[in-house]
PDB file of N, CA and C in Angstrom:
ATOM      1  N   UNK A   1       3.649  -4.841 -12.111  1.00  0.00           N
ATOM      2  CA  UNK A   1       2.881  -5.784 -11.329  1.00  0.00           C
ATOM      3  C   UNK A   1       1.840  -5.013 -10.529  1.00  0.00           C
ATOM      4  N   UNK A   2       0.419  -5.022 -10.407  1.00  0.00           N
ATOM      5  CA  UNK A   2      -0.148  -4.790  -9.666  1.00  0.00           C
ATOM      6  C   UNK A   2      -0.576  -5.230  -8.340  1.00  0.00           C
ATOM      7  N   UNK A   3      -0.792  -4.387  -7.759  1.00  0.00           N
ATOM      8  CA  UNK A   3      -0.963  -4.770  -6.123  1.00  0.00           C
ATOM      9  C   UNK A   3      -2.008  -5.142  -5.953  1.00  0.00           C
ATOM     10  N   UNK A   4      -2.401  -6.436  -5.054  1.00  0.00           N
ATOM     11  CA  UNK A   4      -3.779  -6.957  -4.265  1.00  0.00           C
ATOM     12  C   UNK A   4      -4.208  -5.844  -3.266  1.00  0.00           C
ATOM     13  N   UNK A   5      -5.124  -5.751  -2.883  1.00  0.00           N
ATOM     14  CA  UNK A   5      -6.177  -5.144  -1.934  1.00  0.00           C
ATOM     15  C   UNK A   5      -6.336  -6.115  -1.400  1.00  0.00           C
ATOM     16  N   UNK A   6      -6.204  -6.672  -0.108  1.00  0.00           N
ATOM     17  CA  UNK A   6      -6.849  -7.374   0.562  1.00  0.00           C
ATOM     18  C   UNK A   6      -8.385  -6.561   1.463  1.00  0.00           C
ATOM     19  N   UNK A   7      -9.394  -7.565   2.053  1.00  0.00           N
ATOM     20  CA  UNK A   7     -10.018  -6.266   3.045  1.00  0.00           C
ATOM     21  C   UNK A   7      -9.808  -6.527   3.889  1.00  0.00           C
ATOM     22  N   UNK A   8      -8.592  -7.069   4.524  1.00  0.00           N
ATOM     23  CA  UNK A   8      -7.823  -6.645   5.989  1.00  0.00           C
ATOM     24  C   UNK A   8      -6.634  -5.800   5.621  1.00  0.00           C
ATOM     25  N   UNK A   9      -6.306  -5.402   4.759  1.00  0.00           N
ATOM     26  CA  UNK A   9      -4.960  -3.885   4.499  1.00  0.00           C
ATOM     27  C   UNK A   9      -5.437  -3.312   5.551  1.00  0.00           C
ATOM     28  N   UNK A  10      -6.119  -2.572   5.641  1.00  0.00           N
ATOM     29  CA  UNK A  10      -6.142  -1.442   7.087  1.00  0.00           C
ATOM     30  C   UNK A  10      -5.646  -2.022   8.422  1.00  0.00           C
ATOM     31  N   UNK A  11      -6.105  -3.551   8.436  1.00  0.00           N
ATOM     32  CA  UNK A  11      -6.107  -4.048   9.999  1.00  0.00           C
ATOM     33  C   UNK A  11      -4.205  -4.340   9.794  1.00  0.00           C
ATOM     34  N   UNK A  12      -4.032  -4.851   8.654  1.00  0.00           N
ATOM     35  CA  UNK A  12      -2.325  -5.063   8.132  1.00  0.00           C
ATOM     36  C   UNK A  12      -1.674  -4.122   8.160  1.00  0.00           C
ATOM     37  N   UNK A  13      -1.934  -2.692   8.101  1.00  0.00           N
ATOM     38  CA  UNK A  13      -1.179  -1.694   8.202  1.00  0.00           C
ATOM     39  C   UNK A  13      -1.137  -1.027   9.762  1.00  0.00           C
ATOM     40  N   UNK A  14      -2.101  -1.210  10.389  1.00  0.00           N
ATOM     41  CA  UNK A  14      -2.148  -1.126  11.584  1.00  0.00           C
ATOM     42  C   UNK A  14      -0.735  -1.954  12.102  1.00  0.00           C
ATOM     43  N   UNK A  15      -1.141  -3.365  12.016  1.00  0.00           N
ATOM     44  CA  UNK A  15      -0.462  -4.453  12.708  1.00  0.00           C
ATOM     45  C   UNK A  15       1.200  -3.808  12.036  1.00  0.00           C
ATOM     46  N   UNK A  16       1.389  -3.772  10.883  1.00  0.00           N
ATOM     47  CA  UNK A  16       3.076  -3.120  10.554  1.00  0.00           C
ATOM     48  C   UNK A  16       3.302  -2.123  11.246  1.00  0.00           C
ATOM     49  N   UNK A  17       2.513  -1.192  11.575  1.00  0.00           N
ATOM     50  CA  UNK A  17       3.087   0.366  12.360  1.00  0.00           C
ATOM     51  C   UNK A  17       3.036  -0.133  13.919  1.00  0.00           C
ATOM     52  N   UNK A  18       2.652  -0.965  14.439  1.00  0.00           N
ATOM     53  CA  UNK A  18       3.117  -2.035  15.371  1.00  0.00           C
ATOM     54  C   UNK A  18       4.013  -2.084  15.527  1.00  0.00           C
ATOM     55  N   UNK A  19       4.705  -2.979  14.698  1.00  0.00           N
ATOM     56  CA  UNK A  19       5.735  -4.022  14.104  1.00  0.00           C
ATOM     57  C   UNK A  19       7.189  -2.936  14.141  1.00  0.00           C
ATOM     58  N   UNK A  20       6.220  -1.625  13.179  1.00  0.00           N
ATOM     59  CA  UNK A  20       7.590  -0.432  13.270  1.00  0.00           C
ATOM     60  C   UNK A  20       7.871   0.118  14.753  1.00  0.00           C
ATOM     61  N   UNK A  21       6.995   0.409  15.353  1.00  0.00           N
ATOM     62  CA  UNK A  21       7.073   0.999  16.616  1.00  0.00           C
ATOM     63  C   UNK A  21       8.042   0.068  17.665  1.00  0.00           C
ATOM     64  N   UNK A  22       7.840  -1.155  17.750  1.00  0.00           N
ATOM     65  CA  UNK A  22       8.308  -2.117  18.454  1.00  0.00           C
ATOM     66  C   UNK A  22       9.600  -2.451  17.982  1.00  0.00           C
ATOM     67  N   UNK A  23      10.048  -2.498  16.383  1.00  0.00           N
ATOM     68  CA  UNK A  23      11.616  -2.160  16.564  1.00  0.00           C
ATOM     69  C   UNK A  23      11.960  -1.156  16.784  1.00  0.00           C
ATOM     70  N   UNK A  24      11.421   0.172  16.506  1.00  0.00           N
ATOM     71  CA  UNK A  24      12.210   1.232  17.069  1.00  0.00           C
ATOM     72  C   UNK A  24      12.282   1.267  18.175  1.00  0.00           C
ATOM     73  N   UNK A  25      11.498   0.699  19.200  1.00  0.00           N
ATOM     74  CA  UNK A  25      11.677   0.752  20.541  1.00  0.00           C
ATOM     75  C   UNK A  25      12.368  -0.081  21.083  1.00  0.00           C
ATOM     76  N   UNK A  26      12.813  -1.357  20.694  1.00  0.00           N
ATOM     77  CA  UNK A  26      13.723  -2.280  20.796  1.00  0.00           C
ATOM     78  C   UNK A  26      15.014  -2.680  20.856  1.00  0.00           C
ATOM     79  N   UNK A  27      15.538  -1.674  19.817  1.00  0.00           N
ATOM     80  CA  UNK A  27      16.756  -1.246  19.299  1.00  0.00           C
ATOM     81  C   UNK A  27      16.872  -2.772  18.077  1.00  0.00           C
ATOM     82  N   UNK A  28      15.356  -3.534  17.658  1.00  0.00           N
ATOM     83  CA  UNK A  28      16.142  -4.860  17.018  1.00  0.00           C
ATOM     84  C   UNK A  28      16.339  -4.153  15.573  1.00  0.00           C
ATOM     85  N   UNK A  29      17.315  -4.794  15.345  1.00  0.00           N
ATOM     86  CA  UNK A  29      18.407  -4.474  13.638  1.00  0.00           C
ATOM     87  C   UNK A  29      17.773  -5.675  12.674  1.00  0.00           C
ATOM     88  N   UNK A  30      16.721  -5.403  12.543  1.00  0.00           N
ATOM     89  CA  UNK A  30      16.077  -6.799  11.457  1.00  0.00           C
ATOM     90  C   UNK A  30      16.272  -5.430  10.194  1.00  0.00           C
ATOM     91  N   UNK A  31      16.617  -6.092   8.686  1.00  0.00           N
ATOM     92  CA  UNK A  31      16.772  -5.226   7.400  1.00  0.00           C
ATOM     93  C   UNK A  31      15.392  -4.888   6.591  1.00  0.00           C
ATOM     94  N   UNK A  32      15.365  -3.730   6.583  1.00  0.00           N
ATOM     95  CA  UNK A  32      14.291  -2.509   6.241  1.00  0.00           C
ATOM     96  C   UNK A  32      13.137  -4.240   5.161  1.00  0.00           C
ATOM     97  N   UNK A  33      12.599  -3.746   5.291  1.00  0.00           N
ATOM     98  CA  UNK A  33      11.060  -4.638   4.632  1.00  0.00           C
ATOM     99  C   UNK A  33      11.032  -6.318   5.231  1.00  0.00           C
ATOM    100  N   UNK A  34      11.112  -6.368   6.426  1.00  0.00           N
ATOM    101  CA  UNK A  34      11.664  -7.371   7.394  1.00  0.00           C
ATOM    102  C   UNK A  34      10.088  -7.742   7.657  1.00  0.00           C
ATOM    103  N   UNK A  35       9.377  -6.459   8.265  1.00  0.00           N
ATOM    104  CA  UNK A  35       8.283  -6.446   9.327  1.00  0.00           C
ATOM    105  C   UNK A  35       7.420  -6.956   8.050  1.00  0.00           C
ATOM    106  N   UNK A  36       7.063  -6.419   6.909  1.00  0.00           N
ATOM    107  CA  UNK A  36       5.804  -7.544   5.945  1.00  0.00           C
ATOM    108  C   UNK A  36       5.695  -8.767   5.863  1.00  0.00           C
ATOM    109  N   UNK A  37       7.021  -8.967   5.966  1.00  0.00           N
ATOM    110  CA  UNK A  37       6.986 -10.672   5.378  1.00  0.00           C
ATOM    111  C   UNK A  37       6.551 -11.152   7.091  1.00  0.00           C
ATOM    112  N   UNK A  38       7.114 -10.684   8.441  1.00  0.00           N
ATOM    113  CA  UNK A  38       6.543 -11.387   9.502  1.00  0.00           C
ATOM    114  C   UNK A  38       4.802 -11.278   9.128  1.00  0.00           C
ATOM    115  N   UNK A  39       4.626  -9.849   9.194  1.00  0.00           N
ATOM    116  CA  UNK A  39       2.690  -9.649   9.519  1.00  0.00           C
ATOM    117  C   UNK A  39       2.283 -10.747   8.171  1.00  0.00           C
ATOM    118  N   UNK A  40       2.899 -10.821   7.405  1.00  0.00           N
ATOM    119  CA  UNK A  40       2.302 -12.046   6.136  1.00  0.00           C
ATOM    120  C   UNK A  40       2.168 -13.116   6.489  1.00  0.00           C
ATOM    121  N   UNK A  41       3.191 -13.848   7.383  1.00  0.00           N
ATOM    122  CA  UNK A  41       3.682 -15.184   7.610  1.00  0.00           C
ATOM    123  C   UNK A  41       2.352 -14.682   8.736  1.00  0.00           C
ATOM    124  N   UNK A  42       2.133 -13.714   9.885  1.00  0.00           N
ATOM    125  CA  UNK A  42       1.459 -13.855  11.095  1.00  0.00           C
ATOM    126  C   UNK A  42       0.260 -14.222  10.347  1.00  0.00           C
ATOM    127  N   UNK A  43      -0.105 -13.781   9.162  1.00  0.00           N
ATOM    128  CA  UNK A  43      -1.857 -14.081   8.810  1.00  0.00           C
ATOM    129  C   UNK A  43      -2.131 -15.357   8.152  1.00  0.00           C
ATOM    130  N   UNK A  44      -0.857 -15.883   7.950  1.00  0.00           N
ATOM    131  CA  UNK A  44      -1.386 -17.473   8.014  1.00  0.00           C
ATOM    132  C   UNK A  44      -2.141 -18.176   8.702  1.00  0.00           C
ATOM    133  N   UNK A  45      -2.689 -18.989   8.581  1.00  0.00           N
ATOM    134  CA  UNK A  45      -2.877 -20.283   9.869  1.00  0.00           C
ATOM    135  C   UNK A  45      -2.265 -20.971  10.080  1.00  0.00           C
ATOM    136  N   UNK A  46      -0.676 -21.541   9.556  1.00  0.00           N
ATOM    137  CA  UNK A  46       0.121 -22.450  10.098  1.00  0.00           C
ATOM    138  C   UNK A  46       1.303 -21.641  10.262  1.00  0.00           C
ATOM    139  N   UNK A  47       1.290 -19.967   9.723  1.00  0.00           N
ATOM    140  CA  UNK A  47       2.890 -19.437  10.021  1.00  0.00           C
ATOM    141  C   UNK A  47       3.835 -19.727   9.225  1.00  0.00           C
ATOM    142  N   UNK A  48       3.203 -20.192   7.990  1.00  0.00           N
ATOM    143  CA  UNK A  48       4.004 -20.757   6.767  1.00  0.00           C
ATOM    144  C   UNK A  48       3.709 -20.306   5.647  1.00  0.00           C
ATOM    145  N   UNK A  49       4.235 -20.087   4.818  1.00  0.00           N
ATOM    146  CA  UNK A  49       4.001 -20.095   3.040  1.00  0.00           C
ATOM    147  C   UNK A  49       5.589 -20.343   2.322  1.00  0.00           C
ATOM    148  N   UNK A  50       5.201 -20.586   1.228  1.00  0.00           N
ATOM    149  CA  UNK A  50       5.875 -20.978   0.176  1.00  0.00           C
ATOM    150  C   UNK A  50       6.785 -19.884   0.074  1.00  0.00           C
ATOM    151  N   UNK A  51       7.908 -19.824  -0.178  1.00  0.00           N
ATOM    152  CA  UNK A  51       8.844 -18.679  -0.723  1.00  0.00           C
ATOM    153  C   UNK A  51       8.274 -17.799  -2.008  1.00  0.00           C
ATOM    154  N   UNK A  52       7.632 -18.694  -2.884  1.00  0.00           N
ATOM    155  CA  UNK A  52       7.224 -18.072  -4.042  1.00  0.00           C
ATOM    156  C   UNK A  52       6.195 -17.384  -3.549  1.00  0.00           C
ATOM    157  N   UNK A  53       5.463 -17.757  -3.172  1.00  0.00           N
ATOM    158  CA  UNK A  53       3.852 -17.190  -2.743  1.00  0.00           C
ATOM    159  C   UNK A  53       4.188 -15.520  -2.351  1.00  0.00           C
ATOM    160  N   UNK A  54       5.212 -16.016  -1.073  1.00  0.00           N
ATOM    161  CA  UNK A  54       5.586 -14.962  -0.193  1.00  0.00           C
ATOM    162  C   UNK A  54       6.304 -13.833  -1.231  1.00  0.00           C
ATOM    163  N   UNK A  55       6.946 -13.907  -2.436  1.00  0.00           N
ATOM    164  CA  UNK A  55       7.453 -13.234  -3.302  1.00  0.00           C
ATOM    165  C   UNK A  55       6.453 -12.704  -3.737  1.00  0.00           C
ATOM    166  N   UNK A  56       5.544 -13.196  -4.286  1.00  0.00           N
ATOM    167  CA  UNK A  56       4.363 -12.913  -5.290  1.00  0.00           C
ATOM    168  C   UNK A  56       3.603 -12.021  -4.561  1.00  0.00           C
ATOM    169  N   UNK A  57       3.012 -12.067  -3.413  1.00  0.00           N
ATOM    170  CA  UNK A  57       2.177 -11.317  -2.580  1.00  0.00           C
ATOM    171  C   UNK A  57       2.992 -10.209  -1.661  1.00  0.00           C
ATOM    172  N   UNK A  58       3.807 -10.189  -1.873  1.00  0.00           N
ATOM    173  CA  UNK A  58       4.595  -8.988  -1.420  1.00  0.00           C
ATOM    174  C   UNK A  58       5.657  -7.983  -2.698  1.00  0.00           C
ATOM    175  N   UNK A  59       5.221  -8.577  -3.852  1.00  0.00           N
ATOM    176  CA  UNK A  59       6.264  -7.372  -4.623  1.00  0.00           C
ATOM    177  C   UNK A  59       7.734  -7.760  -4.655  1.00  0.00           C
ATOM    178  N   UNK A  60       8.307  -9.554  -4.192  1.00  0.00           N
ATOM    179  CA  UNK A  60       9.818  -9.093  -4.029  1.00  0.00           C
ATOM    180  C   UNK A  60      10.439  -9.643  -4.997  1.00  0.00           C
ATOM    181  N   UNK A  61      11.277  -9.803  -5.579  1.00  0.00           N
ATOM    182  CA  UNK A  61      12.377 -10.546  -6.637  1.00  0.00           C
ATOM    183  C   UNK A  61      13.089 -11.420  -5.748  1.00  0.00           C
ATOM    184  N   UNK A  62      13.222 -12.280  -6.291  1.00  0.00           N
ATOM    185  CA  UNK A  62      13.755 -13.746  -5.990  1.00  0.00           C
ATOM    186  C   UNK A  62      15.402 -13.507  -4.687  1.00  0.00           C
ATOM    187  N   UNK A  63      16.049 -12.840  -4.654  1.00  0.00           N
ATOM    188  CA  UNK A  63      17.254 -12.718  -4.261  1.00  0.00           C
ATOM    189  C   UNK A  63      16.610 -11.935  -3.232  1.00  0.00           C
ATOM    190  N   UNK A  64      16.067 -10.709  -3.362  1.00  0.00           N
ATOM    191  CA  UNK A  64      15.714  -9.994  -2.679  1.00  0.00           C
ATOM    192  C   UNK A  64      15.047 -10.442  -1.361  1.00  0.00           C
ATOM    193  N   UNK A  65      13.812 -11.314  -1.989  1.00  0.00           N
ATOM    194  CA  UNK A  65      13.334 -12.131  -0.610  1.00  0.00           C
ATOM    195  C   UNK A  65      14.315 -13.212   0.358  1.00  0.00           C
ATOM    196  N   UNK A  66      14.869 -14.186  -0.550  1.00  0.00           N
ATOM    197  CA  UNK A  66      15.801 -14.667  -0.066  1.00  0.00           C
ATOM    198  C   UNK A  66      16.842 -14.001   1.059  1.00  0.00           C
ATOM    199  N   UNK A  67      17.034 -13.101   0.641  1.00  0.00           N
ATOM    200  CA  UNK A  67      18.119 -12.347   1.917  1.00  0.00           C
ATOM    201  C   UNK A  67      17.486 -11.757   2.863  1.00  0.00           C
ATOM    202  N   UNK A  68      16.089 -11.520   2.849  1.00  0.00           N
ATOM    203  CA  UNK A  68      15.484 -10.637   3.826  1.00  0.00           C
ATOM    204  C   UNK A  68      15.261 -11.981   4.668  1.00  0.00           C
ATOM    205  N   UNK A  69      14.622 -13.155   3.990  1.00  0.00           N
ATOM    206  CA  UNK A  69      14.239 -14.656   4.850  1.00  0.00           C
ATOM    207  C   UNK A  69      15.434 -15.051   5.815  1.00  0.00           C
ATOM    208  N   UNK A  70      16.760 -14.892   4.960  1.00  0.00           N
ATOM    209  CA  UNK A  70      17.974 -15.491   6.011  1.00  0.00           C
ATOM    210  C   UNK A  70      17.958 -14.466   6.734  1.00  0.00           C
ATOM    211  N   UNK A  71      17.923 -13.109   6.715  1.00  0.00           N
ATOM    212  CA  UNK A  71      18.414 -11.982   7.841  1.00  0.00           C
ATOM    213  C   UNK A  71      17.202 -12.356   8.952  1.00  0.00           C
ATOM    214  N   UNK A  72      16.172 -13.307   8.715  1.00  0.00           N
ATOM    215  CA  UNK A  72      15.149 -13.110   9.417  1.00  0.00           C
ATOM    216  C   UNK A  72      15.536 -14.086  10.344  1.00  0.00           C
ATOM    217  N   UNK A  73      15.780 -15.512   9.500  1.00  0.00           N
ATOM    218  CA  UNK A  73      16.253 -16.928  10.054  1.00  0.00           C
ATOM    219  C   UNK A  73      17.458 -16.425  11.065  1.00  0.00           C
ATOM    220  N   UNK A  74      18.264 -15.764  10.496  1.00  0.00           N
ATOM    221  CA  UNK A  74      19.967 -15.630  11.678  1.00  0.00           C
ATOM    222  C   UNK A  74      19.178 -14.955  12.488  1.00  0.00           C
ATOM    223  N   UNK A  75      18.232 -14.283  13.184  1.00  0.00           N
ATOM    224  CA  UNK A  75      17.295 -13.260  13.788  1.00  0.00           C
ATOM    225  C   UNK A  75      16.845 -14.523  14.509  1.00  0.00           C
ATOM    226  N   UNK A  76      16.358 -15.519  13.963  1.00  0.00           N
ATOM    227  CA  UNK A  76      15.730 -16.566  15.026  1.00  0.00           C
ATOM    228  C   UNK A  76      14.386 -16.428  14.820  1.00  0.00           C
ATOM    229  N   UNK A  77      13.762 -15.669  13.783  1.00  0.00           N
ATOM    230  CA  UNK A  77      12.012 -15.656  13.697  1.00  0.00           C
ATOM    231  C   UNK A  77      11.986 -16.271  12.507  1.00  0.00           C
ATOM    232  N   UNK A  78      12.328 -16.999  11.512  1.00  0.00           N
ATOM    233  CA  UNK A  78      11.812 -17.795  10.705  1.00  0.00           C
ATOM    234  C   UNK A  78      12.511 -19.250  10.698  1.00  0.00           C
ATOM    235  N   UNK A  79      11.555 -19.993  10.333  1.00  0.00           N
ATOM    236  CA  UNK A  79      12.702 -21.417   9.600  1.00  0.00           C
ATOM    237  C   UNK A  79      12.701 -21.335   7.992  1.00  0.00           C
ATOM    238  N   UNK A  80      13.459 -21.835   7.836  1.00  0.00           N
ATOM    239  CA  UNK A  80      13.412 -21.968   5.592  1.00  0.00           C
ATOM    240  C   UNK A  80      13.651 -23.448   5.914  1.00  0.00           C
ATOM    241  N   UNK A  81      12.804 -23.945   4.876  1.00  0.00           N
ATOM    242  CA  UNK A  81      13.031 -25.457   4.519  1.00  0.00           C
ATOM    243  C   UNK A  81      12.513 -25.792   3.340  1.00  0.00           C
ATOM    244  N   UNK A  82      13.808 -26.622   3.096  1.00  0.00           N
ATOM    245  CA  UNK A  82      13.195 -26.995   1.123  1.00  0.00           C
ATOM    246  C   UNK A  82      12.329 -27.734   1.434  1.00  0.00           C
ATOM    247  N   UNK A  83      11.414 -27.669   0.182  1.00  0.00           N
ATOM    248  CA  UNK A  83       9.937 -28.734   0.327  1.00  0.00           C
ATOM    249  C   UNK A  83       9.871 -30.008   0.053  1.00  0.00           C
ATOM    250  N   UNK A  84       9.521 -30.709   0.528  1.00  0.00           N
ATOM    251  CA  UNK A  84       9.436 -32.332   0.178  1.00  0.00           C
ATOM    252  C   UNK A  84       9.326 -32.112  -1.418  1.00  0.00           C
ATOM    253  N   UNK A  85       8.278 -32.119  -2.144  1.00  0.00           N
ATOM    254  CA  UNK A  85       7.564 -32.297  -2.800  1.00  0.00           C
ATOM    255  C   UNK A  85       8.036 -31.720  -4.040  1.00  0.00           C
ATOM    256  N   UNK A  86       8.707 -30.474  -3.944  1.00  0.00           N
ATOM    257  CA  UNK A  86       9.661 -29.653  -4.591  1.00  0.00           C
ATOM    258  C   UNK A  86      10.958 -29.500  -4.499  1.00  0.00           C
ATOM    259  N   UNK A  87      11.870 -29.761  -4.399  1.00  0.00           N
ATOM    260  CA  UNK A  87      13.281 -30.048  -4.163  1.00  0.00           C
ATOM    261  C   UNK A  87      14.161 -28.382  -4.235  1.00  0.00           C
ATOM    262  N   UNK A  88      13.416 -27.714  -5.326  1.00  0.00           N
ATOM    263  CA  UNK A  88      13.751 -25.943  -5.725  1.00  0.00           C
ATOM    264  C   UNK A  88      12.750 -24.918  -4.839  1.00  0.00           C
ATOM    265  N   UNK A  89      11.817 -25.244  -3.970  1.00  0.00           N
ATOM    266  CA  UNK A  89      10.897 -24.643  -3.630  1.00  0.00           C
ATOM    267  C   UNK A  89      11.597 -24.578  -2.082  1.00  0.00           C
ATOM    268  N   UNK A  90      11.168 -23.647  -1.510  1.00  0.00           N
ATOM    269  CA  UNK A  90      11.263 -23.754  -0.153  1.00  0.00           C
ATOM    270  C   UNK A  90       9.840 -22.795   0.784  1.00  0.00           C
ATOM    271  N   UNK A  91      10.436 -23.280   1.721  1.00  0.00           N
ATOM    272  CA  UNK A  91       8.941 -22.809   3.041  1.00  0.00           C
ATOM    273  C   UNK A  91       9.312 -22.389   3.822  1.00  0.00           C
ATOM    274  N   UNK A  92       8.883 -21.112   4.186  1.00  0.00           N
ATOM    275  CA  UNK A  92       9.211 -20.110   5.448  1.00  0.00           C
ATOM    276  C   UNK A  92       8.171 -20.081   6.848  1.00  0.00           C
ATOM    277  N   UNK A  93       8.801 -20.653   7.801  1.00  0.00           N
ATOM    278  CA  UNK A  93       7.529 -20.541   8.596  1.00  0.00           C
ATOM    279  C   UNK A  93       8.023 -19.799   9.758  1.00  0.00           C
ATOM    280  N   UNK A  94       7.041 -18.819  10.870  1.00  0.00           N
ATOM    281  CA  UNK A  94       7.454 -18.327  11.880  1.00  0.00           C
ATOM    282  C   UNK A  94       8.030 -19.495  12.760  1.00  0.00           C
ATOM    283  N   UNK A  95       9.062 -19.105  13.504  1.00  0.00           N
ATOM    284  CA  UNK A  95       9.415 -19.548  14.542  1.00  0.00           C
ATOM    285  C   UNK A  95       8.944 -19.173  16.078  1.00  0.00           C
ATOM    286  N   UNK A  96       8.538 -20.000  16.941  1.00  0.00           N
ATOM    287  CA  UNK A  96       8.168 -19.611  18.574  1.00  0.00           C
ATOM    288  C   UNK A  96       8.611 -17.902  19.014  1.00  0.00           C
ATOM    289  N   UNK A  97      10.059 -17.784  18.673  1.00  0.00           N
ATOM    290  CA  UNK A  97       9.891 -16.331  18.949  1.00  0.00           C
ATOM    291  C   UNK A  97       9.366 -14.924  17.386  1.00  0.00           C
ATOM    292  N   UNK A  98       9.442 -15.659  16.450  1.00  0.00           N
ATOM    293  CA  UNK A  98       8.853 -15.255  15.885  1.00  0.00           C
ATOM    294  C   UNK A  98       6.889 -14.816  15.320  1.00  0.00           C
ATOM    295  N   UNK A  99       6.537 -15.907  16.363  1.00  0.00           N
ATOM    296  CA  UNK A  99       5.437 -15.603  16.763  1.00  0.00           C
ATOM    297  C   UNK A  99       4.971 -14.930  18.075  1.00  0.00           C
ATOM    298  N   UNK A 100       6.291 -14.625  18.879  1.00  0.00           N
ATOM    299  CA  UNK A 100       5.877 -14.171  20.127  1.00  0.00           C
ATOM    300  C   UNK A 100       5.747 -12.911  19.853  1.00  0.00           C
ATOM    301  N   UNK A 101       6.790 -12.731  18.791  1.00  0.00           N
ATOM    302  CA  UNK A 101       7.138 -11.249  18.053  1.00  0.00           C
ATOM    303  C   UNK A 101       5.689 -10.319  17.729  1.00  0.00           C
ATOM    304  N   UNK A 102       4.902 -11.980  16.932  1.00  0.00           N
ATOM    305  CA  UNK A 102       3.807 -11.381  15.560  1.00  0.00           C
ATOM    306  C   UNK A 102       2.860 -10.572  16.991  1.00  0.00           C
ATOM    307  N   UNK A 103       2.612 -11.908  17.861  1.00  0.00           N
ATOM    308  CA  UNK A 103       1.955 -11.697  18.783  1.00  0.00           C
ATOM    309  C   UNK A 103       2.102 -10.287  19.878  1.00  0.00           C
ATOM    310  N   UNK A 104       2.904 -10.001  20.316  1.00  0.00           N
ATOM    311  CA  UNK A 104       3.329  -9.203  21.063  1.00  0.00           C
ATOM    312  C   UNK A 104       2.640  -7.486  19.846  1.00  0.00           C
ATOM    313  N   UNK A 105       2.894  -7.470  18.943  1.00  0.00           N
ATOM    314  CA  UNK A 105       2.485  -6.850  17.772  1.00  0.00           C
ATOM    315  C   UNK A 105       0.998  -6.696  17.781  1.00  0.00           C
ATOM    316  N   UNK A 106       0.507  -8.012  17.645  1.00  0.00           N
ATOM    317  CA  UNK A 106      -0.737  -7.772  17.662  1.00  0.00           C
ATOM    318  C   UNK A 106      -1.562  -7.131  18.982  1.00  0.00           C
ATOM    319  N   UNK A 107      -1.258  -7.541  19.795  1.00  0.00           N
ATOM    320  CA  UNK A 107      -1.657  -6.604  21.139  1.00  0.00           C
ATOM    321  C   UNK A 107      -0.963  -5.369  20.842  1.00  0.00           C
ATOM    322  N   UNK A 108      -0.421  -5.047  20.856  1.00  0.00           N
ATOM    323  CA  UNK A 108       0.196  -3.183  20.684  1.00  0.00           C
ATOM    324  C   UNK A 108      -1.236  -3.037  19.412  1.00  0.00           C
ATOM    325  N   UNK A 109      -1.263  -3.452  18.556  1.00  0.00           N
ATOM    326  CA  UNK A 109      -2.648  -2.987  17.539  1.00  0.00           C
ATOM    327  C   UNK A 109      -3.544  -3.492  18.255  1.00  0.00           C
ATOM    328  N   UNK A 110      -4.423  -4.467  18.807  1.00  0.00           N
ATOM    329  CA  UNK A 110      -5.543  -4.036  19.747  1.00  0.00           C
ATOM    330  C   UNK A 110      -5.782  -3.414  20.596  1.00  0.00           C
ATOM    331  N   UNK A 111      -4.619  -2.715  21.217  1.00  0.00           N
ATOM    332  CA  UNK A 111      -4.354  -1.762  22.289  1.00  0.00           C
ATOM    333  C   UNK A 111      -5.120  -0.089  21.682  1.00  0.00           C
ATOM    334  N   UNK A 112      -4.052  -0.144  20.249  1.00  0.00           N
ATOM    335  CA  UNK A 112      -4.239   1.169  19.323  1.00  0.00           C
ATOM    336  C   UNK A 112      -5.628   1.582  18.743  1.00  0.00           C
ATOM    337  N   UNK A 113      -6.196  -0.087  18.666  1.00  0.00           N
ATOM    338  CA  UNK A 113      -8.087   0.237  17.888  1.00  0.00           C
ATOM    339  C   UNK A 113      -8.412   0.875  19.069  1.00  0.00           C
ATOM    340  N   UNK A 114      -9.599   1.792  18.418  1.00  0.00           N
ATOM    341  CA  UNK A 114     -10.690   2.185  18.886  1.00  0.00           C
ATOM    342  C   UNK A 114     -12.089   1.427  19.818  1.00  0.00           C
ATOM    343  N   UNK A 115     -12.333   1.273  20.539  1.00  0.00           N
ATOM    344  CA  UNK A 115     -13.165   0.561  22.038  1.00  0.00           C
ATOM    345  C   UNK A 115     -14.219   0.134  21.103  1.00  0.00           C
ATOM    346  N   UNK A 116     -14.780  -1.357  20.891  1.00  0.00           N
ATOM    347  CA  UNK A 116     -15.968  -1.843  19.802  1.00  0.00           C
ATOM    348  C   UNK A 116     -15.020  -2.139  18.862  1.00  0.00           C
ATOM    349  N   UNK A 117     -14.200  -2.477  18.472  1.00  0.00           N
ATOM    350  CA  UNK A 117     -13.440  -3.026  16.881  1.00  0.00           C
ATOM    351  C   UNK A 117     -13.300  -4.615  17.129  1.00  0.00           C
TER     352      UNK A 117
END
């Protein structure tokens, strides 16, 4: 599978070494490839995507994402909800502290740019 380039990767990798810094400083126990799927869900505009989407644009296999979504949900930063429309599909969206999370993140990376960015 090949990987997308977005042209915000740089500003996305910023915002993850954030994301890393702030659990290590935290002591929070979220499971190793935790922090992409938040900064993914943060670059939404509603804090939502599709489970599949979220698979597809991150590299994960079906189970794989799934368990990282519930370790996220018992964590209290996501909701999962099957889709109206799709009955097999489901939707991951940040939750209030899961956006306080993205947020709190994103200031530690505007803190880190350079003065003019």
């Amino acid at each position: 599978m090949s990987r997308r380039v977005t042209p915000c990767a740089d500003e996305l990798n910023r915002l993850l070494g954030a994301l890393l810094r702030l659990r290590t400083g935290s002591g929070n126990r979220l499971p190793g490839f935790a922090e992409p799927i938040l900064v993914y869900l943060g670059t939404r505009p509603d804090a939502a995507v599709r489970m599949g989407e979220l698979r597809e644009r991150l590299g994960l296999g079906q189970s794989r994402a799934s368990r990282l979504c519930a370790a996220l949900k018992r964590a209290g930063l996501v909701d999962i909800t099957t889709a109206e429309e799709d009955r097999r599909a489901s939707w991951v969206q940040l939750t209030s502290a899961g956006r306080e999370l993205v947020d709190a993140c994103s200031s530690a990376l505007r803190a880190d740019l350079p003065a003019g960015r």
